[in-house]
C-alpha atoms as a PDB file:
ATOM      1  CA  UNK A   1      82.298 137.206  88.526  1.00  0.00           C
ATOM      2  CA  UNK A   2      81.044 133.550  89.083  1.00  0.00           C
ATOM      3  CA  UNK A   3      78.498 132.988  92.106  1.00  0.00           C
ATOM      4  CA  UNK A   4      78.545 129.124  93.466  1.00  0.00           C
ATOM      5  CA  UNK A   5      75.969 128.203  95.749  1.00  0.00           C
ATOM      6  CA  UNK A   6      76.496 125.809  97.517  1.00  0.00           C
ATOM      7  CA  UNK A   7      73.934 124.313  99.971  1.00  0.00           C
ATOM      8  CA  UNK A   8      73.007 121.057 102.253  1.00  0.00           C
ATOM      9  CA  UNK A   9      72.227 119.948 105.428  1.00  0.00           C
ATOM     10  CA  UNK A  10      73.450 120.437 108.142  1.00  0.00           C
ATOM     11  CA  UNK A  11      77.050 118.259 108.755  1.00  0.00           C
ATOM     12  CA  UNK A  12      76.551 117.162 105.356  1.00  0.00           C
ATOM     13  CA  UNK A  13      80.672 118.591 104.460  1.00  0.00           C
ATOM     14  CA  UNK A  14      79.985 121.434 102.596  1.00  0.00           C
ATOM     15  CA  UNK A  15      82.720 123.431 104.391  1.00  0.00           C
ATOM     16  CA  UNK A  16      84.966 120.304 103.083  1.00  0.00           C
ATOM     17  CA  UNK A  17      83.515 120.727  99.386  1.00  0.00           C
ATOM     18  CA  UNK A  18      84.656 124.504  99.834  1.00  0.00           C
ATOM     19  CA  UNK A  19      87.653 124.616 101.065  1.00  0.00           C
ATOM     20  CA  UNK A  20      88.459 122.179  98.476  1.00  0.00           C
ATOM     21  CA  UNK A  21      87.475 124.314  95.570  1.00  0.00           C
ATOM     22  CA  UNK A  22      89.653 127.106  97.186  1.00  0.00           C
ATOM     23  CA  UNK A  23      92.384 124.806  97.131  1.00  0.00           C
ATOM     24  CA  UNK A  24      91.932 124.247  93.226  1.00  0.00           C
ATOM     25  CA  UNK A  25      92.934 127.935  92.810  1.00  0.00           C
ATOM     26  CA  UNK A  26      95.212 130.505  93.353  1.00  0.00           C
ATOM     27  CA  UNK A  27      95.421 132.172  96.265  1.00  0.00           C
ATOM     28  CA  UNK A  28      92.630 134.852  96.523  1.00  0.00           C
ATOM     29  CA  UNK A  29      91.078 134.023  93.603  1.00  0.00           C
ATOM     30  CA  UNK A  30      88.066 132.960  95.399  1.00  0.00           C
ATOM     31  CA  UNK A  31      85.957 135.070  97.866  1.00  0.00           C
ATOM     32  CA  UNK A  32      83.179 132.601 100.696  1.00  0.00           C
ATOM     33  CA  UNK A  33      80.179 134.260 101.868  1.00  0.00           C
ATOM     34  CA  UNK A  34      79.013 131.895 104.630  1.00  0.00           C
ATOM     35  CA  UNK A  35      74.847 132.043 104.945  1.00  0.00           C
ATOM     36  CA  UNK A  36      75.705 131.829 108.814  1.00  0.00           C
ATOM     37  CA  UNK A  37      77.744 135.323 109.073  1.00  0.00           C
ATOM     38  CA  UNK A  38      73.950 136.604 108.097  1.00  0.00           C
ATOM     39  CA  UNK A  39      71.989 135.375 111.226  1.00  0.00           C
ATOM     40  CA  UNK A  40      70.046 137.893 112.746  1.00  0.00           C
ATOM     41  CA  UNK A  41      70.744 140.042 115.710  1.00  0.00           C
ATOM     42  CA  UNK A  42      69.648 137.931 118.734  1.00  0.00           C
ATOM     43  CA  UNK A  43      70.588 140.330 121.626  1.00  0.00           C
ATOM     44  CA  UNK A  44      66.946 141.841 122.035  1.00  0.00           C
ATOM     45  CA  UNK A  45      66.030 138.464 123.437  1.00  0.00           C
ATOM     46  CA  UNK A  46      66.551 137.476 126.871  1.00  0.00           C
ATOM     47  CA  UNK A  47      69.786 134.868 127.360  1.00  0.00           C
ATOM     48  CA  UNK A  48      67.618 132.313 128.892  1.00  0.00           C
ATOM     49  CA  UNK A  49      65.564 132.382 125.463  1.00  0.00           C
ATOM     50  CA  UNK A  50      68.301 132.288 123.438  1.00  0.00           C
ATOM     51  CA  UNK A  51      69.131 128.704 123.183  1.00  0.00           C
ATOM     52  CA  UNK A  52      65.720 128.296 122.174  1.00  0.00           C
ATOM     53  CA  UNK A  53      66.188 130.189 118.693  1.00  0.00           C
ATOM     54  CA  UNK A  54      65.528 128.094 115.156  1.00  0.00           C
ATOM     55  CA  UNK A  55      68.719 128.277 112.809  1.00  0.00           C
ATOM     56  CA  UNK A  56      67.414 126.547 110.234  1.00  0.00           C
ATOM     57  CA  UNK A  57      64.847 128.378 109.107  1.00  0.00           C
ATOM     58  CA  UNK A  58      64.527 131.199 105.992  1.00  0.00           C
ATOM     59  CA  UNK A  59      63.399 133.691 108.658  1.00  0.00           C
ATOM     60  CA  UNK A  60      66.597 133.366 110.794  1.00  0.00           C
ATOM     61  CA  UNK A  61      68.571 134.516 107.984  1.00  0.00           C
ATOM     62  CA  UNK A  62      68.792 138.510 107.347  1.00  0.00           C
ATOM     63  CA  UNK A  63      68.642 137.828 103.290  1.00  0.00           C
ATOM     64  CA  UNK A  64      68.262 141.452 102.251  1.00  0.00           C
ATOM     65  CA  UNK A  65      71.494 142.043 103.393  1.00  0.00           C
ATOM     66  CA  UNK A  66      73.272 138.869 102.081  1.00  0.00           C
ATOM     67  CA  UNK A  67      71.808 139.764  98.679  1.00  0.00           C
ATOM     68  CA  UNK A  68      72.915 143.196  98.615  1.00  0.00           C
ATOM     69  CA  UNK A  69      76.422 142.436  99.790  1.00  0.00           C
ATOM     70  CA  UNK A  70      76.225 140.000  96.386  1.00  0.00           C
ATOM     71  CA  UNK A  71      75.037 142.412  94.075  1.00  0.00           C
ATOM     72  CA  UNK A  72      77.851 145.190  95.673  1.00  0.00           C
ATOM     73  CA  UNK A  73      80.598 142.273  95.107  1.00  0.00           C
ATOM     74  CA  UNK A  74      79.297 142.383  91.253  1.00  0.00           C
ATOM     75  CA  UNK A  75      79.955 145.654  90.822  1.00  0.00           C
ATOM     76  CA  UNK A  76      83.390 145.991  91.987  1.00  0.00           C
ATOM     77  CA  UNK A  77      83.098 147.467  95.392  1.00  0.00           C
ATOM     78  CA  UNK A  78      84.248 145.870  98.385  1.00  0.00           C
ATOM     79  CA  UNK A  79      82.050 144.904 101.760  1.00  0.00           C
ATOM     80  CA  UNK A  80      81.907 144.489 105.223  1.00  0.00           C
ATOM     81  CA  UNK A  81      80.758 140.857 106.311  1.00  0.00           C
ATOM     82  CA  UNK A  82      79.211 140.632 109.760  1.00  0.00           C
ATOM     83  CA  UNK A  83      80.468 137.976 112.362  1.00  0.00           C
ATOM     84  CA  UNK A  84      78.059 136.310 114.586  1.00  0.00           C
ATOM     85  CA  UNK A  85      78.286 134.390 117.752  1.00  0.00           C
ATOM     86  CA  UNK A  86      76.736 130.815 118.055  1.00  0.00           C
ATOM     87  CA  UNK A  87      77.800 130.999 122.018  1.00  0.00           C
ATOM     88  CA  UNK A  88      76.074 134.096 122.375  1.00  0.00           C
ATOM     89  CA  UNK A  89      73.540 134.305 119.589  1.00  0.00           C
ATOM     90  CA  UNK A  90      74.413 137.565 118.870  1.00  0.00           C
ATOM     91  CA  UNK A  91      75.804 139.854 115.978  1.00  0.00           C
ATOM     92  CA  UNK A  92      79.669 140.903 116.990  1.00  0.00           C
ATOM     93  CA  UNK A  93      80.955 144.088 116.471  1.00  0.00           C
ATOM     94  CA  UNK A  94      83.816 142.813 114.325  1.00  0.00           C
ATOM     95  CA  UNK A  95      83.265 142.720 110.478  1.00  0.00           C
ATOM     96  CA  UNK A  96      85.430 140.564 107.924  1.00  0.00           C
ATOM     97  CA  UNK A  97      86.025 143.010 104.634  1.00  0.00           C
ATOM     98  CA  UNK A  98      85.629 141.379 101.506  1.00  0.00           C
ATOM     99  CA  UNK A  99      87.190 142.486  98.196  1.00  0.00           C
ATOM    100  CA  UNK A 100      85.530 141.667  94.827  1.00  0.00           C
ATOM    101  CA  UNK A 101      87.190 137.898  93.221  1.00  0.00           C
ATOM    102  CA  UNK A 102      86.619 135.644  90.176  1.00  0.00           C
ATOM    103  CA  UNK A 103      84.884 133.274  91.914  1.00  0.00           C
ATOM    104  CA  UNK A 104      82.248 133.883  95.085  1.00  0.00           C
ATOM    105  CA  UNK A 105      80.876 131.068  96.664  1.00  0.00           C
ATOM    106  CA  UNK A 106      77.889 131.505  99.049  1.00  0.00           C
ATOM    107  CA  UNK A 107      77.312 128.684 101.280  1.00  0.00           C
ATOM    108  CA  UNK A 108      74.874 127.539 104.135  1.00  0.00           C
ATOM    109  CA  UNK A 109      72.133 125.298 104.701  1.00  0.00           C
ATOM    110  CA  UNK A 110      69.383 127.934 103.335  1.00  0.00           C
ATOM    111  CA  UNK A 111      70.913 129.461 100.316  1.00  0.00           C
ATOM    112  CA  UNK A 112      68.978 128.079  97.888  1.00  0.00           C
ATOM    113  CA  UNK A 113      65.641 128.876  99.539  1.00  0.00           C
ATOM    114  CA  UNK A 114      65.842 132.953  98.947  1.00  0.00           C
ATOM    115  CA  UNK A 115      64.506 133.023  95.408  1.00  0.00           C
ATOM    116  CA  UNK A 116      66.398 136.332  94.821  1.00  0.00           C
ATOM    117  CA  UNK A 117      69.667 134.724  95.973  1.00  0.00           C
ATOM    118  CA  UNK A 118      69.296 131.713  93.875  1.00  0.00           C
ATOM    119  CA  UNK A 119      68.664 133.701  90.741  1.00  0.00           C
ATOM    120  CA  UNK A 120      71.725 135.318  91.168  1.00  0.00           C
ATOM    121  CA  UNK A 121      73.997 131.621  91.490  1.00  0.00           C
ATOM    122  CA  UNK A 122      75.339 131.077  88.240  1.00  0.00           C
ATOM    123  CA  UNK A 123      75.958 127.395  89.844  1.00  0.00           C
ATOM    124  CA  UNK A 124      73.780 126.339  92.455  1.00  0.00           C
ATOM    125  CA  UNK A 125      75.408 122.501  93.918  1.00  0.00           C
ATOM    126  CA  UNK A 126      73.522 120.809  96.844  1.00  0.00           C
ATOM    127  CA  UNK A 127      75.659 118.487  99.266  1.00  0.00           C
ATOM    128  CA  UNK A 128      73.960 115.187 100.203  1.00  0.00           C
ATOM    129  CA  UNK A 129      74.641 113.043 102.954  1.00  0.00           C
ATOM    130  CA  UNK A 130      73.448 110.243 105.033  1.00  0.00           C
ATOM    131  CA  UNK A 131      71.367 111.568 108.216  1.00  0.00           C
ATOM    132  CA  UNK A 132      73.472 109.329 110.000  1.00  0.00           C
ATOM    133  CA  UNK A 133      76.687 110.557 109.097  1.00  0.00           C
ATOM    134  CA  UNK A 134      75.139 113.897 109.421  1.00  0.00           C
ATOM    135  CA  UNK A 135      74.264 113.619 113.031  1.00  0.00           C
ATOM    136  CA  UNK A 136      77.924 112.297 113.820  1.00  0.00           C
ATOM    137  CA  UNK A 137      79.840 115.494 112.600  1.00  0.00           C
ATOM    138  CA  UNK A 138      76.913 118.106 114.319  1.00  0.00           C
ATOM    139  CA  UNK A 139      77.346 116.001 117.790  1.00  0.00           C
ATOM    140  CA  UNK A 140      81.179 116.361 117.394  1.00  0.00           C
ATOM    141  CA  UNK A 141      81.184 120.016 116.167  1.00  0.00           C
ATOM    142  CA  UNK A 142      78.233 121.564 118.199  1.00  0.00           C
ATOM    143  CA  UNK A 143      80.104 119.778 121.367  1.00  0.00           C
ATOM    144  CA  UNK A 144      83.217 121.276 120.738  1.00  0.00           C
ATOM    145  CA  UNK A 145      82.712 124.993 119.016  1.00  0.00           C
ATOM    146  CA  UNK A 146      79.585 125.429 120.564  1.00  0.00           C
ATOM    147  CA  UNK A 147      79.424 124.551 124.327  1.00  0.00           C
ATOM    148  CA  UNK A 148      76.354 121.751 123.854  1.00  0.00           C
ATOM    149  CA  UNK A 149      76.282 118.783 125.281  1.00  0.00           C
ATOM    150  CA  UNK A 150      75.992 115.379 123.272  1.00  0.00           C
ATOM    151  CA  UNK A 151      72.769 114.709 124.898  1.00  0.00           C
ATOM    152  CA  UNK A 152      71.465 118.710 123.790  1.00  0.00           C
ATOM    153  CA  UNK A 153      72.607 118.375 120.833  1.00  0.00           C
ATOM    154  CA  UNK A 154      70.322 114.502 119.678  1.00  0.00           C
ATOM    155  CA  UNK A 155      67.201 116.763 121.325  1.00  0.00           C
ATOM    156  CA  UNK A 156      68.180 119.979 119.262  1.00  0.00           C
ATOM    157  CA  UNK A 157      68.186 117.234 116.121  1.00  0.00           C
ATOM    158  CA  UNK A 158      65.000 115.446 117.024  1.00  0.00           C
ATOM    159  CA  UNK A 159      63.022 118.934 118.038  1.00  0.00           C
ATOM    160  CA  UNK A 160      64.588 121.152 115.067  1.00  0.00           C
ATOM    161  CA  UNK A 161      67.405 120.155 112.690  1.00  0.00           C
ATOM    162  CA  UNK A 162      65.286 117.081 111.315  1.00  0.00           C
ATOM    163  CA  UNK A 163      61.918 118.602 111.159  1.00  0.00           C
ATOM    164  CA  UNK A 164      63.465 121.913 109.171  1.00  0.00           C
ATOM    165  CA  UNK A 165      65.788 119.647 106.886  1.00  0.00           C
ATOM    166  CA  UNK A 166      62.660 117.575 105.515  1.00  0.00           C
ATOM    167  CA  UNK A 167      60.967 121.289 105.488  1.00  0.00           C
ATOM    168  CA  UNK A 168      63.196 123.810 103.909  1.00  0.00           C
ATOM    169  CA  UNK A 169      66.519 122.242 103.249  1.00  0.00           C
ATOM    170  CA  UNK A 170      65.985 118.988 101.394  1.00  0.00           C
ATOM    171  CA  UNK A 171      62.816 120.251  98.964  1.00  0.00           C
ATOM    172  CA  UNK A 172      65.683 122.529  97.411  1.00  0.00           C
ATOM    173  CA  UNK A 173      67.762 120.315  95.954  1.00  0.00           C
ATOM    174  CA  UNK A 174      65.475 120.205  92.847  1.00  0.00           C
ATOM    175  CA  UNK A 175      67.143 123.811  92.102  1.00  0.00           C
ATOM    176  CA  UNK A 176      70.474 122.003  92.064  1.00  0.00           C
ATOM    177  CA  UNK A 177      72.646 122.340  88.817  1.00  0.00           C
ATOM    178  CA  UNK A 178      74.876 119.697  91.025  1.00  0.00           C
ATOM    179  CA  UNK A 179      73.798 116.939  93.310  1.00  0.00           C
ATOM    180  CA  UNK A 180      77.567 116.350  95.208  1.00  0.00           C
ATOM    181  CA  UNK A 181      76.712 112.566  97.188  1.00  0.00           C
ATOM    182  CA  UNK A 182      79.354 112.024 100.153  1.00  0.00           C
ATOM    183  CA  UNK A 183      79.969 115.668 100.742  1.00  0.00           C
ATOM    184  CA  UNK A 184      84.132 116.302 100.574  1.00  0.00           C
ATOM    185  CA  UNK A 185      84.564 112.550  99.919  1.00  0.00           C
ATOM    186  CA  UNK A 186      83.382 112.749  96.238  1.00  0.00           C
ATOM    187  CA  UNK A 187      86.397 114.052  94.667  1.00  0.00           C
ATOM    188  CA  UNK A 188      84.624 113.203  91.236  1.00  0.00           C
ATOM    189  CA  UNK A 189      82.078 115.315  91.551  1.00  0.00           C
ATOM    190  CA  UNK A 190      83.897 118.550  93.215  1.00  0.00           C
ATOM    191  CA  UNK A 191      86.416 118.199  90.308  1.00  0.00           C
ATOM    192  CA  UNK A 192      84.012 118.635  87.554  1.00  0.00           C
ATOM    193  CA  UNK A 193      82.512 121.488  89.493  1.00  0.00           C
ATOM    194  CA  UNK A 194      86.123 123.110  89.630  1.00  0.00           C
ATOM    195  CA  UNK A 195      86.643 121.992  85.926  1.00  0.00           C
ATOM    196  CA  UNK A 196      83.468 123.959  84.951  1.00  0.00           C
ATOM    197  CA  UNK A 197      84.523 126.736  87.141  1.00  0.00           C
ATOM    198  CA  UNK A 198      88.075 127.198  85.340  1.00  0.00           C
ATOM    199  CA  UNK A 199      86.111 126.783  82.031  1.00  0.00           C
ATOM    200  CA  UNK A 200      84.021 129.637  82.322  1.00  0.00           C
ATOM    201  CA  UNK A 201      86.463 131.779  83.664  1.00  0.00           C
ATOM    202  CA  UNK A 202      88.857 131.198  80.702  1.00  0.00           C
ATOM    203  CA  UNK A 203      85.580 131.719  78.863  1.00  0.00           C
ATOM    204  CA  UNK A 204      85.761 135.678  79.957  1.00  0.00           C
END
């Protein structure tokens, strides 16, 4: 099994750089652990509080399990992902199974801040973006998947989202095996990552 990690800010198009890869390959060939599945359970706090909570930060992020449900994928056994709820801030009830592939790719904002999950990438690849451009694709998506208002959403960046990216998210691109610039726009860079990818695996 290969494990990609693949990191960034956030709205920098790493969702673009993976489903790209997963179109380089055959269908099912490649298994996506999303960092965000592994939020922790927010339904302890009062609703009014919610709205308050900090996503980008290592503590949001229930790691223990996210590294476990890694190390189960490597030895052949199949898991339960959770779901969670941006519009509630809560764990659902649903899971998403998972069955073991080639390829994993883990994928969030944080993943290569848990020094346990990083040791375990054998690729780790860091999308970079412009702030700017960044800022453009969270207004648009946190407006329409997540109920926010434009205006909430340039306060949430200002208060949180900057101030954590120049804290936890940006220092880790040193670990980076693979600086990707443009997110999905570089198609240079996320072809020699799927090059290197079908290498090793006709390596085994």
């Amino acid at each position: 099994m290969l494990i990609i990690g693949i990191a960034g800010g956030t709205g920098s198009g790493k969702t673009t750089v993976v489903n790209k890869i997963i179109d380089s390959f055959p269908a099912g060939e490649v298994a996506v652990i999303p960092q965000d599945s592994y939020y922790k359970d927010s339904s302890h706090v009062p609703v009014e509080e919610r709205s308050k909570i900090n996503f980008d930060e290592p503590a949001a992020i229930e790691w223990t399990l996210l590294v476990e449900h890694l190390r189960q994928l490597k030895e052949g056994k199949s898991v339960e992902m959770p779901t969670y709820s941006y519009l509630t801030c809560t764990r659902q009830p649903e899971t998403v199974h998972v069955e073991p592939r080639d390829v994993v790719i883990v994928e969030g904002i944080l993943v290569l801040t848990d020094p346990v999950l990083r040791d375990m990438m054998d690729v780790k690849c860091f999308v970079d973006a412009d702030p700017d451009d960044r800022l453009i694709r969270v207004i648009s998506r946190d407006c329409i998947e997540r109920g926010r208002t434009p205006q909430m959403v340039i306060d949430r960046y200002e208060d949180v989202l900057k101030p954590m990216h120049c804290m936890y998210i940006e220092p880790t691109k040193r670990f980076a095996d693979l600086i990707i610039p443009q997110g999905g726009a570089n198609t240079v860079a996320i072809r020699l990552l799927t090059d290197y990818i079908e290498s090793r695996l006709n390596k085994r």
